[in-house]
C-alpha atoms as a PDB file:
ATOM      1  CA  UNK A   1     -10.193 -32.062  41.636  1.00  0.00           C
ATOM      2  CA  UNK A   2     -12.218 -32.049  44.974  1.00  0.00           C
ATOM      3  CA  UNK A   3     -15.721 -31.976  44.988  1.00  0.00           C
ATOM      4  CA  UNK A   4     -17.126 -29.114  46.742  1.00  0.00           C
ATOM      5  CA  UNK A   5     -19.806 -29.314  49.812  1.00  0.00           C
ATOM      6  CA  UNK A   6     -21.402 -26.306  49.913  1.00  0.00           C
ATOM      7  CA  UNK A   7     -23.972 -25.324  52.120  1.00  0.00           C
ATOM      8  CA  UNK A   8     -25.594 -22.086  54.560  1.00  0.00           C
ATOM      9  CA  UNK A   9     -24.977 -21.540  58.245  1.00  0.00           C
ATOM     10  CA  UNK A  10     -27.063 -18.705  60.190  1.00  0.00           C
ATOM     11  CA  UNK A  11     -27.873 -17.648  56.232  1.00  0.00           C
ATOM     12  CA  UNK A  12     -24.534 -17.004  55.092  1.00  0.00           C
ATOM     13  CA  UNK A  13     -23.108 -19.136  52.331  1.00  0.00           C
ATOM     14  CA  UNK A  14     -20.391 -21.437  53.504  1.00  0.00           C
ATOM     15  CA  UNK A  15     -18.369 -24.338  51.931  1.00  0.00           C
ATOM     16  CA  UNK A  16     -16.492 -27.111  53.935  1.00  0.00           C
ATOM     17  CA  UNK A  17     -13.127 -28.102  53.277  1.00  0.00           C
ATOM     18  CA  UNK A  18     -11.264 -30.904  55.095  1.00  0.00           C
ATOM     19  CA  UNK A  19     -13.927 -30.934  58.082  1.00  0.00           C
ATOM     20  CA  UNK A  20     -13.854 -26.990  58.034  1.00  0.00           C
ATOM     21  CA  UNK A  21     -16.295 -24.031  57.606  1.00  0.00           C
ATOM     22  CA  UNK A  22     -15.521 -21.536  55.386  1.00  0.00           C
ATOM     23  CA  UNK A  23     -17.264 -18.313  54.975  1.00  0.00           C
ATOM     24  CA  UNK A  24     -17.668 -17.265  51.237  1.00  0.00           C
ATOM     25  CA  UNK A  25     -17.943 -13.977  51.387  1.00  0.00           C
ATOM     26  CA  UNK A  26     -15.129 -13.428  54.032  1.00  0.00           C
ATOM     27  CA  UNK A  27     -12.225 -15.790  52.168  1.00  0.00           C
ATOM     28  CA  UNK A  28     -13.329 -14.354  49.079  1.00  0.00           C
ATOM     29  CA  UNK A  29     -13.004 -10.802  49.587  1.00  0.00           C
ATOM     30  CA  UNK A  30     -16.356  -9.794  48.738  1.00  0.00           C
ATOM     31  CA  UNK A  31     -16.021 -11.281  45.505  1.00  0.00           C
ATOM     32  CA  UNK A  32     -19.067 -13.287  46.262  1.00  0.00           C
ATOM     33  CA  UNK A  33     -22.309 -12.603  48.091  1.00  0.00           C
ATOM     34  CA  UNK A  34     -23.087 -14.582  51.505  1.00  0.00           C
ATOM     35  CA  UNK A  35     -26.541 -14.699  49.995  1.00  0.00           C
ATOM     36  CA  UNK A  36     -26.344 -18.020  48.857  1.00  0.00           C
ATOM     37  CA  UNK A  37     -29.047 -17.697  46.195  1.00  0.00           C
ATOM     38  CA  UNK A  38     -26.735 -15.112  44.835  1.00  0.00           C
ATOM     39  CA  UNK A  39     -23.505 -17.433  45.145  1.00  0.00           C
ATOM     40  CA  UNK A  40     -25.981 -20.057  42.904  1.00  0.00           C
ATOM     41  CA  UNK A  41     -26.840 -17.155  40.307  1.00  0.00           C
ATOM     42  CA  UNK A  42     -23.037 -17.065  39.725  1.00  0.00           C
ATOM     43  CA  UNK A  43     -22.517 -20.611  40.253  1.00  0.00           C
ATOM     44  CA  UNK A  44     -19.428 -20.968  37.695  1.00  0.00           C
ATOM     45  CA  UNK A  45     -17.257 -18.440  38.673  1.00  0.00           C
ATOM     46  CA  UNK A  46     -17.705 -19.394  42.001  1.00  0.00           C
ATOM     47  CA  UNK A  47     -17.396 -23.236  41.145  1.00  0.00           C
ATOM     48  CA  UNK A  48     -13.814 -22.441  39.937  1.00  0.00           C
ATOM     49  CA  UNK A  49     -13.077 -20.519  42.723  1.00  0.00           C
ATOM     50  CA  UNK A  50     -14.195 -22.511  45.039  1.00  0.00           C
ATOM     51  CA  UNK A  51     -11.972 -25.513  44.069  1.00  0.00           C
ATOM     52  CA  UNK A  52      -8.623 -23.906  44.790  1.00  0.00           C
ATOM     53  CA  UNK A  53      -9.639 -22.900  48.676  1.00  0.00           C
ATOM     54  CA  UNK A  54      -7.976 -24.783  51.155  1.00  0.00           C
ATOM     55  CA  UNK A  55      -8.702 -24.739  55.009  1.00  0.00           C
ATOM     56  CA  UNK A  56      -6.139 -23.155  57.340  1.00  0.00           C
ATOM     57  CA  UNK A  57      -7.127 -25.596  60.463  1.00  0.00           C
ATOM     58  CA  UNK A  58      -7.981 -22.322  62.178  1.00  0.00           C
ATOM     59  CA  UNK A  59     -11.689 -22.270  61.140  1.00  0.00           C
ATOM     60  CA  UNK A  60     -14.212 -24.201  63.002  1.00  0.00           C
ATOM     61  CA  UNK A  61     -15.149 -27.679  62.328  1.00  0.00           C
ATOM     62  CA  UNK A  62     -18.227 -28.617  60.560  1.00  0.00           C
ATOM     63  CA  UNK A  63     -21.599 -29.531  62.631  1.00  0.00           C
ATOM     64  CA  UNK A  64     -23.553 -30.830  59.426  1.00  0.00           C
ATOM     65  CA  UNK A  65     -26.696 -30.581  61.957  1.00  0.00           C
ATOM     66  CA  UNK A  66     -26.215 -26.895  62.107  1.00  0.00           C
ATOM     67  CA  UNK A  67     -26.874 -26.240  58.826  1.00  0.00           C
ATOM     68  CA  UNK A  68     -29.115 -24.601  56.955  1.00  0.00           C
ATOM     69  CA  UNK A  69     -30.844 -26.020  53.725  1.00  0.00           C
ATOM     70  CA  UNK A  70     -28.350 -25.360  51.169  1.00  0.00           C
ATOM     71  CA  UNK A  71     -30.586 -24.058  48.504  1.00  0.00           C
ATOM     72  CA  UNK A  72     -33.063 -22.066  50.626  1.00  0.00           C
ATOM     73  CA  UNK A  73     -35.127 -20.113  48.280  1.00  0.00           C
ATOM     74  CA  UNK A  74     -35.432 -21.619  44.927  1.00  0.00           C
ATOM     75  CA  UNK A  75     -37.445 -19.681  42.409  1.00  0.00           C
ATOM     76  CA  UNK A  76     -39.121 -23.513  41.518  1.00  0.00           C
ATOM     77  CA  UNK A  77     -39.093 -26.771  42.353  1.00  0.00           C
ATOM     78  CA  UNK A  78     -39.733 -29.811  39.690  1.00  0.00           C
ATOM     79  CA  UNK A  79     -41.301 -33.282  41.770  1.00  0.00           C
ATOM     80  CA  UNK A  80     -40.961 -36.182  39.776  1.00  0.00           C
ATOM     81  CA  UNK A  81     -43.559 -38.968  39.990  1.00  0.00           C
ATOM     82  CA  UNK A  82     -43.112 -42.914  39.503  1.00  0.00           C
ATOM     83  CA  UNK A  83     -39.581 -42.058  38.549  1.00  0.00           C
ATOM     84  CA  UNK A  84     -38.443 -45.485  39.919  1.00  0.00           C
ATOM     85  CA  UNK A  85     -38.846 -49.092  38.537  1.00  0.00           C
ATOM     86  CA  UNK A  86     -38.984 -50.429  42.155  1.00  0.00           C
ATOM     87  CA  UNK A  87     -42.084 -47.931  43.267  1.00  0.00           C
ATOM     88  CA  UNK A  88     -43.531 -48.435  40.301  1.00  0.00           C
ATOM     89  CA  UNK A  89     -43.593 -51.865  40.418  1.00  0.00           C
ATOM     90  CA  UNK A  90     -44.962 -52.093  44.148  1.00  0.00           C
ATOM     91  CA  UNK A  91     -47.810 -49.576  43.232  1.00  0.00           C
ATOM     92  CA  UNK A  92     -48.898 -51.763  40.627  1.00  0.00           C
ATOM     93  CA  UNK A  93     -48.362 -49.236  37.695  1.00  0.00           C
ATOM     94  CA  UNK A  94     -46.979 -49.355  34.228  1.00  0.00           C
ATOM     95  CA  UNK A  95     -43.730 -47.321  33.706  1.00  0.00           C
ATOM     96  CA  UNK A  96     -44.038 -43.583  32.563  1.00  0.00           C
ATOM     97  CA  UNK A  97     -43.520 -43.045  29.024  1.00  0.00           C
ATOM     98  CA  UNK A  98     -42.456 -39.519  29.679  1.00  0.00           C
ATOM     99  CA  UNK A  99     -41.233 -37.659  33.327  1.00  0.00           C
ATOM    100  CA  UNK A 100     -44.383 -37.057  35.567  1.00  0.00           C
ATOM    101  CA  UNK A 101     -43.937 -33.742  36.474  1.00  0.00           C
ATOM    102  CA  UNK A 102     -45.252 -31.675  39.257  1.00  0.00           C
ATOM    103  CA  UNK A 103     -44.828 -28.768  41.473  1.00  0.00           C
ATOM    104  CA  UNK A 104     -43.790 -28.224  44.897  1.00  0.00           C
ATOM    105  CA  UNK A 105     -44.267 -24.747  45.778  1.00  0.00           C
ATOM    106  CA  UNK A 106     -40.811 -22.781  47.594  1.00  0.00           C
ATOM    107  CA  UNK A 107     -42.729 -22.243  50.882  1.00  0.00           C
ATOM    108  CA  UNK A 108     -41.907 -25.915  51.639  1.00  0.00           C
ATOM    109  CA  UNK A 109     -38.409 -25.661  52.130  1.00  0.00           C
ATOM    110  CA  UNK A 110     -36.942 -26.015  54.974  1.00  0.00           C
ATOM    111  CA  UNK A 111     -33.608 -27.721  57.147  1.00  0.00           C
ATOM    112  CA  UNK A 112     -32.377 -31.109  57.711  1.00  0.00           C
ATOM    113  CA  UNK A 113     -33.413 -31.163  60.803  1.00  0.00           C
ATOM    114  CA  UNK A 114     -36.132 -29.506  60.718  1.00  0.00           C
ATOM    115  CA  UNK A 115     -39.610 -30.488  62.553  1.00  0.00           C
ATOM    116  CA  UNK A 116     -42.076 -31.801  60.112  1.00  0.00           C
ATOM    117  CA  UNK A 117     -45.366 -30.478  61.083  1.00  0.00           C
ATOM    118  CA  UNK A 118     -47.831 -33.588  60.098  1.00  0.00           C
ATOM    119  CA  UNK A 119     -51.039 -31.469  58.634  1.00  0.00           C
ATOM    120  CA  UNK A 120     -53.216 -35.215  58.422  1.00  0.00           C
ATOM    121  CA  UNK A 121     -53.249 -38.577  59.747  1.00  0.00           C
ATOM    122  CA  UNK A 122     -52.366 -39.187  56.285  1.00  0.00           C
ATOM    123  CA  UNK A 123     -48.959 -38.258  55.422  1.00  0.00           C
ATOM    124  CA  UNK A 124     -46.253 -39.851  53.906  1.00  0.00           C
ATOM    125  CA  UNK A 125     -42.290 -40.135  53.415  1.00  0.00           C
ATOM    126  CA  UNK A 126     -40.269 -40.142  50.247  1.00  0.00           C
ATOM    127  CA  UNK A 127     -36.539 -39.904  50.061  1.00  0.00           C
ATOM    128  CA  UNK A 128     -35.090 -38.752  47.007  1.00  0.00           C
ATOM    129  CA  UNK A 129     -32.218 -36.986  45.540  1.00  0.00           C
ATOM    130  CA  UNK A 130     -32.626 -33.554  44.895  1.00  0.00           C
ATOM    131  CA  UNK A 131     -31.120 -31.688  41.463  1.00  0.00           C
ATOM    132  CA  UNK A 132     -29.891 -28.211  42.000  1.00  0.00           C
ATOM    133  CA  UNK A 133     -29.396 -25.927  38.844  1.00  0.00           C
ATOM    134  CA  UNK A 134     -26.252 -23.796  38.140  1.00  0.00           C
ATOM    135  CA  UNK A 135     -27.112 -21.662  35.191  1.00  0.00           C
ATOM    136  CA  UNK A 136     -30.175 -21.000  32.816  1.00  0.00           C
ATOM    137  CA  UNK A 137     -31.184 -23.899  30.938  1.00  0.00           C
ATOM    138  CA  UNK A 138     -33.582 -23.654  27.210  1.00  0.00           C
ATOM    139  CA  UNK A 139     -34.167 -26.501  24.995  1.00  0.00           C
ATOM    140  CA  UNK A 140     -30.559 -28.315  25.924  1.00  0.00           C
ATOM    141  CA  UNK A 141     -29.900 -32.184  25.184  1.00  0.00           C
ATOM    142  CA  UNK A 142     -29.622 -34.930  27.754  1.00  0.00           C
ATOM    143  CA  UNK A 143     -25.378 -34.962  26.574  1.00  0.00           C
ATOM    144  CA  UNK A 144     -25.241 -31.394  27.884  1.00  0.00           C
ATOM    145  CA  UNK A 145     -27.384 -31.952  30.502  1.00  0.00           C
ATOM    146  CA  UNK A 146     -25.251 -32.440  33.663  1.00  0.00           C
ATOM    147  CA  UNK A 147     -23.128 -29.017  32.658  1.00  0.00           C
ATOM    148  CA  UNK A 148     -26.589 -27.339  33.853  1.00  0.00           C
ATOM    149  CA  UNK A 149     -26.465 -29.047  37.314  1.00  0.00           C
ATOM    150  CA  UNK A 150     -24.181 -27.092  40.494  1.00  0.00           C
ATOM    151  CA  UNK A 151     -24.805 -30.455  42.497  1.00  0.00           C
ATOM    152  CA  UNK A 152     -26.712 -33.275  44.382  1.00  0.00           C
ATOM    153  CA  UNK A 153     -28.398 -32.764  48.300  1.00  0.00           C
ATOM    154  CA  UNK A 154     -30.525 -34.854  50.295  1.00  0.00           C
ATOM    155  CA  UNK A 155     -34.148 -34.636  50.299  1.00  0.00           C
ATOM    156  CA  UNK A 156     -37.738 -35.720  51.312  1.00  0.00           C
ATOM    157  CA  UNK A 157     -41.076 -34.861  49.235  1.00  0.00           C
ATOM    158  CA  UNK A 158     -43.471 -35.223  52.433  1.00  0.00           C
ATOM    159  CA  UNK A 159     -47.105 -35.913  51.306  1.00  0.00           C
ATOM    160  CA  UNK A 160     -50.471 -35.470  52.288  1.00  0.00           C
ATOM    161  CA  UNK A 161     -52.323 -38.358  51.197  1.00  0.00           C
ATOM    162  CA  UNK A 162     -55.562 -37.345  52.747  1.00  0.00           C
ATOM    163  CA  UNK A 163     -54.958 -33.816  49.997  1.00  0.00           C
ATOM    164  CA  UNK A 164     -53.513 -35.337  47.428  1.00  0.00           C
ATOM    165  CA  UNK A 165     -56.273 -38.020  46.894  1.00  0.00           C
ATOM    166  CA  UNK A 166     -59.178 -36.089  47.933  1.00  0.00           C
ATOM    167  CA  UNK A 167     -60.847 -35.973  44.355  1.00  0.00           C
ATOM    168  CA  UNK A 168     -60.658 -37.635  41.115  1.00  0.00           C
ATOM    169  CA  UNK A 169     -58.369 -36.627  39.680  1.00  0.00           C
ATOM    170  CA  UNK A 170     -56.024 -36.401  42.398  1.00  0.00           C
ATOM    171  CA  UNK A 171     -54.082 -33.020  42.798  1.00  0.00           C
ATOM    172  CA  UNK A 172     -50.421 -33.834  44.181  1.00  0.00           C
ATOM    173  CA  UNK A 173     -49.431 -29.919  44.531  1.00  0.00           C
ATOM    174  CA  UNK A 174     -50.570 -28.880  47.578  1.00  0.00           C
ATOM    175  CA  UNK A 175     -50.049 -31.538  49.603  1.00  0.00           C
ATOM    176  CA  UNK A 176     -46.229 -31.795  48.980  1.00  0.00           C
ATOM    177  CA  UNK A 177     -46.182 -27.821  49.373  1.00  0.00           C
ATOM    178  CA  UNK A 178     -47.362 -27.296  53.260  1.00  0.00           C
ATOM    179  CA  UNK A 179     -44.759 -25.661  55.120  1.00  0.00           C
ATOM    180  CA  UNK A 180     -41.842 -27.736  55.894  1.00  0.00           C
ATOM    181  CA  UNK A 181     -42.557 -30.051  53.290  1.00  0.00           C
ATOM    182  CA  UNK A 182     -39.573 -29.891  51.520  1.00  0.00           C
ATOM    183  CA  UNK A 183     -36.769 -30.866  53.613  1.00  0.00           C
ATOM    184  CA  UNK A 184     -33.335 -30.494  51.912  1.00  0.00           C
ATOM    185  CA  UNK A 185     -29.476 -30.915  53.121  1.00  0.00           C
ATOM    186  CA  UNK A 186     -27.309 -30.675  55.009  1.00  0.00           C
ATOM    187  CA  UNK A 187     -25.504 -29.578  51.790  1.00  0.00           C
ATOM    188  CA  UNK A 188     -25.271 -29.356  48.075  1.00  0.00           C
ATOM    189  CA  UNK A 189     -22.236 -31.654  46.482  1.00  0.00           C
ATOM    190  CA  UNK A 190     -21.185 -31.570  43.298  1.00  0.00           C
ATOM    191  CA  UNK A 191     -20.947 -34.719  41.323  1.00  0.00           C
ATOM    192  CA  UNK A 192     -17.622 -35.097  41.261  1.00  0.00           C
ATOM    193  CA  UNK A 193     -17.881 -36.218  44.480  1.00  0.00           C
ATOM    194  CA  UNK A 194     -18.994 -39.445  43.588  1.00  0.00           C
ATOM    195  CA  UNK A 195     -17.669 -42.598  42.351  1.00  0.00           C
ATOM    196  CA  UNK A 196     -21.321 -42.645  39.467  1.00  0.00           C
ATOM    197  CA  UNK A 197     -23.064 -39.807  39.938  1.00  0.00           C
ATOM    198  CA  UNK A 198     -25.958 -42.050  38.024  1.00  0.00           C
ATOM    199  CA  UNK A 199     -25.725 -44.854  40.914  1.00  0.00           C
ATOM    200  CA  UNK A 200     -26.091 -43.184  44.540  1.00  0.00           C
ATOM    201  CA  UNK A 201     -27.344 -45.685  47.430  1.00  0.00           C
ATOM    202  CA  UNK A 202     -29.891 -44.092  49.368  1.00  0.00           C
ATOM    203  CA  UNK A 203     -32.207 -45.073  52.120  1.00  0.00           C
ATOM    204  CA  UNK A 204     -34.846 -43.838  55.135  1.00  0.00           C
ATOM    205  CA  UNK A 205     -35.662 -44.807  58.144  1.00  0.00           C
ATOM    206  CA  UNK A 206     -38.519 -44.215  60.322  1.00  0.00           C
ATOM    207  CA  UNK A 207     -37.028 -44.409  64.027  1.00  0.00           C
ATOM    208  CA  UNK A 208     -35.227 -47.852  63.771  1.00  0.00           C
ATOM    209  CA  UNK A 209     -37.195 -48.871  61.077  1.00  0.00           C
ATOM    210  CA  UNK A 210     -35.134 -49.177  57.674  1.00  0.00           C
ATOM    211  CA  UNK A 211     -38.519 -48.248  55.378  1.00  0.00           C
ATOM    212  CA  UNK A 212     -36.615 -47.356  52.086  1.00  0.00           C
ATOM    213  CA  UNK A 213     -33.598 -48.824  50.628  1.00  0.00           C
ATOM    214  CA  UNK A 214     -32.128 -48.346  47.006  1.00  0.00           C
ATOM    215  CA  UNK A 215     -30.162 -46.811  44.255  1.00  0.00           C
ATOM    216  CA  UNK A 216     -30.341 -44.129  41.647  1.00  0.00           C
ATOM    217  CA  UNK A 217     -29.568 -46.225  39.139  1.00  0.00           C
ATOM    218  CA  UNK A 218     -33.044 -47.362  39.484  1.00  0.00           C
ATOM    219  CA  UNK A 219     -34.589 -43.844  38.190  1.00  0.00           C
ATOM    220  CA  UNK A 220     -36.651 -44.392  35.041  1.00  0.00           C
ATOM    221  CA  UNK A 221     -35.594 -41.216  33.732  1.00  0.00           C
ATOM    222  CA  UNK A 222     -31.750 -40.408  34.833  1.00  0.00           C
ATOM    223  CA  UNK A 223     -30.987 -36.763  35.927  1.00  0.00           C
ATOM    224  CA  UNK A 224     -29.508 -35.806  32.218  1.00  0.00           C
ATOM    225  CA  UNK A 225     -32.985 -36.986  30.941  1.00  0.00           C
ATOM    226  CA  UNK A 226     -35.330 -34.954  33.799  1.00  0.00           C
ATOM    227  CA  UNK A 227     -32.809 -31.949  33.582  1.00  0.00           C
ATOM    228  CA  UNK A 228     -33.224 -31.763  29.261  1.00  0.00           C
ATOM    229  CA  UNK A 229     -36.973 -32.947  29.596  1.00  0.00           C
ATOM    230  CA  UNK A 230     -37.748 -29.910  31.859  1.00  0.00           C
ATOM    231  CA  UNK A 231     -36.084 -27.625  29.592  1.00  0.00           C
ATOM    232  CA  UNK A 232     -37.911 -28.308  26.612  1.00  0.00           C
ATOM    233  CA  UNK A 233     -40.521 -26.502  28.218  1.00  0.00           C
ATOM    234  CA  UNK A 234     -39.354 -24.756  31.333  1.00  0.00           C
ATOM    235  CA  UNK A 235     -36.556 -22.077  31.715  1.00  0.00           C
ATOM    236  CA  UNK A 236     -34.610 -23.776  34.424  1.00  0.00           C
ATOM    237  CA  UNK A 237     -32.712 -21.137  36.533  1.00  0.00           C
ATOM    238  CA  UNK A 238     -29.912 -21.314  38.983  1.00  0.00           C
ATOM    239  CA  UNK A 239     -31.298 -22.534  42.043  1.00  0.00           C
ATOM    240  CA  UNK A 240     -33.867 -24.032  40.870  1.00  0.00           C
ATOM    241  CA  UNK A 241     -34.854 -27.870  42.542  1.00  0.00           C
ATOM    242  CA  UNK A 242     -35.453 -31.114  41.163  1.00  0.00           C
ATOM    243  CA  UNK A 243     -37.264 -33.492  43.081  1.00  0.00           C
ATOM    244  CA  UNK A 244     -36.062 -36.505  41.185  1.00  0.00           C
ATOM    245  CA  UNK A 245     -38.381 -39.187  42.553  1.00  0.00           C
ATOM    246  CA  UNK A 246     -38.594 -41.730  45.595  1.00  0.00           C
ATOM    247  CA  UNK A 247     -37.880 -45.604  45.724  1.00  0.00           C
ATOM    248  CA  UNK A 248     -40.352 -48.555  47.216  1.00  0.00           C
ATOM    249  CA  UNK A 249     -41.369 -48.954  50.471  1.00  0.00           C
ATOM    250  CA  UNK A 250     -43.595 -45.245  50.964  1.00  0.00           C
ATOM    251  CA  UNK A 251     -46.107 -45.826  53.253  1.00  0.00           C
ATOM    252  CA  UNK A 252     -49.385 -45.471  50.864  1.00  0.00           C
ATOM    253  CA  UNK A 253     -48.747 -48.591  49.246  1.00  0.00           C
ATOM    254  CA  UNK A 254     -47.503 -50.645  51.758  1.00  0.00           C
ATOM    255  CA  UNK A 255     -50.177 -53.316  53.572  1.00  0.00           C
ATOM    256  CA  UNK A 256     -51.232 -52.025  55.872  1.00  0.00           C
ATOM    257  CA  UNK A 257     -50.491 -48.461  55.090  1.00  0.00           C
ATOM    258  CA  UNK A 258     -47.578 -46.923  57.287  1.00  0.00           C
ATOM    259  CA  UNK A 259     -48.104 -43.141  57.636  1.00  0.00           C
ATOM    260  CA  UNK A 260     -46.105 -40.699  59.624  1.00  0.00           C
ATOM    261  CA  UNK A 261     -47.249 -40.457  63.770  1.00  0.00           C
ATOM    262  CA  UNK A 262     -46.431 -37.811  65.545  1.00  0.00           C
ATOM    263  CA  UNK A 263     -42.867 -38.272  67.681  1.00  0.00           C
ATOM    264  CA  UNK A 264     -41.316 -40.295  64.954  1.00  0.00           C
ATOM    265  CA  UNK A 265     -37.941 -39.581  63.655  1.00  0.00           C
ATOM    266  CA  UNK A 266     -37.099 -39.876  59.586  1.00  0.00           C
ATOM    267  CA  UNK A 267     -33.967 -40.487  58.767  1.00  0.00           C
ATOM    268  CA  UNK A 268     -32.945 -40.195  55.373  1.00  0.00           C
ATOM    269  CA  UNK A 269     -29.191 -41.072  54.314  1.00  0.00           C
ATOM    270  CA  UNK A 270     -27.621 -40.437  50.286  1.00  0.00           C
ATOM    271  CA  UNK A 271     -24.226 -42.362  49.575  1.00  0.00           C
ATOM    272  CA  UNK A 272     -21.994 -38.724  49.193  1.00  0.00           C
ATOM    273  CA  UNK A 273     -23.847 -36.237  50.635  1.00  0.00           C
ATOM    274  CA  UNK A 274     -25.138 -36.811  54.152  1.00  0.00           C
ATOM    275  CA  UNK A 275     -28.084 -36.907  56.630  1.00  0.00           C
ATOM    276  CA  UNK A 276     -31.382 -35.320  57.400  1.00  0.00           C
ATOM    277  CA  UNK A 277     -33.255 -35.845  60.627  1.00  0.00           C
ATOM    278  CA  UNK A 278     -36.655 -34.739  60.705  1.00  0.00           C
ATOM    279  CA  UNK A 279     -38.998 -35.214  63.784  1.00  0.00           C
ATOM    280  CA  UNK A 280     -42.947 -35.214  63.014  1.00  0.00           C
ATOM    281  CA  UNK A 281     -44.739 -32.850  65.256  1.00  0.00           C
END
């Protein structure tokens, strides 16, 4: 089977098939929304439609920098601290005995290209793989686990430092949530579409500067284990993100301290998926 690529252009839900965009809505006959939150509320009937479309060669090609985030109003989205051995080793800290879990509030979402509008002279990068849910998940096992999950996209948990560590204790919410925080895309993948969907090469860069560099298969807790964890006490519901956690190299440990200037570009690359190109305004 193919994997499928699906993503939003000008808010209607699209997939791409052999380098082409196709509509959801129109190929399917109205059998599915263009809302894409609705396409993700009905995620496995569409899933098995979606596999037997083919491109004609009459739709347009595919400008992945057009898009639209994929998943662009999720009801919530799970961040995952210290989630892997590398960062955890370079911040000096033992390894989690259970997922640290926080929020990142929906009004952070926005496109891979979008500009990231720097709210401090304090804030920071993080590339990490981000988890989208395909149906309701209670109380299910880590063996089930990766039934739950409609597919992989490309993302960066930005982060106020100056907000985050303002107090003792430090409150990581709200400054991962500002506006634009959250950028995700260009599109959602399922994980057939990779070789191990539990090793994915990813990296960043800030302008020329490579400043992240590593794999998934250095998460401390693995997406079947976050996706069960979170459902022993969460409902998880289609659409919903998981911010699975970000490698070494983020600028609040480094020496000196590397934080985001205004004018720089991030670049953040995932083995599969694709590209997101943020400036910092």
């Amino acid at each position: 089977m193919a994997k499928i690529e699906f993503g939003v252009l000008g808010g209607q839900a699209i997939i791409v098939v052999s380098g082409k965009i196709i509509n959801v809505n129109e190929r399917s006959g109205g059998q599915f929304s263009s809302d894409p939150m609705d396409v993700l509320a009905h995620w496995p009937a569409f899933e098995k439609w979606a596999r037997g479309v083919e491109a004609t060669g009459t739709e347009a090609d595919v400008d992945y920098d057009a898009l639209d985030c994929p998943v662009p109003k999720p009801t919530a989205i799970y961040g995952i601290g210290l989630n892997y051995a590398d960062h955890a080793k370079e911040a000096g800290l033992e390894f989690p005995k259970q997922p640290m879990v926080f929020a990142k509030y929906p009004c952070c979402i926005t496109d891979a290209t979008a500009d990231i509008t720097l709210t401090s002279n304090r804030v920071d990068f993080e590339a990490e793989l981000v988890v989208a849910i395909s149906r309701e998940a209670h109380k299910i096992s880590e063996e089930d686990a990766m039934s739950y999950v409609a597919g992989y996209s490309v993302g960066q948990d930005i982060s106020d430092r100056r907000q985050q560590f303002s107090d003792k204790p430090p409150q990581f919410c709200l400054g991962k949530s500002a506006p634009g925080y959250g950028p995700c895309g260009p599109v959602l993948v399922t994980t057939d579409g990779f070789a191990d969907p539990h090793d994915i090469a990813l990296n960043c860069f800030i302008n020329d500067e490579q400043v992240q560099n590593s794999s998934t298969k250095h998460l401390i807790f693995n997406v079947p284990q976050l996706v069960s964890f979170l459902s022993q006490w969460c409902i998880l519901q289609p659409g919903d993100l998981i911010f699975t956690g970000t490698p070494a190299g983020v600028g609040a440990v480094r020496t000196p301290r590397r934080y985001l200037q205004p004018g720089e570009v991030i670049t953040t690359n995932i083995e599969g998926i694709g590209q997101m190109r943020n400036t910092c305004v």
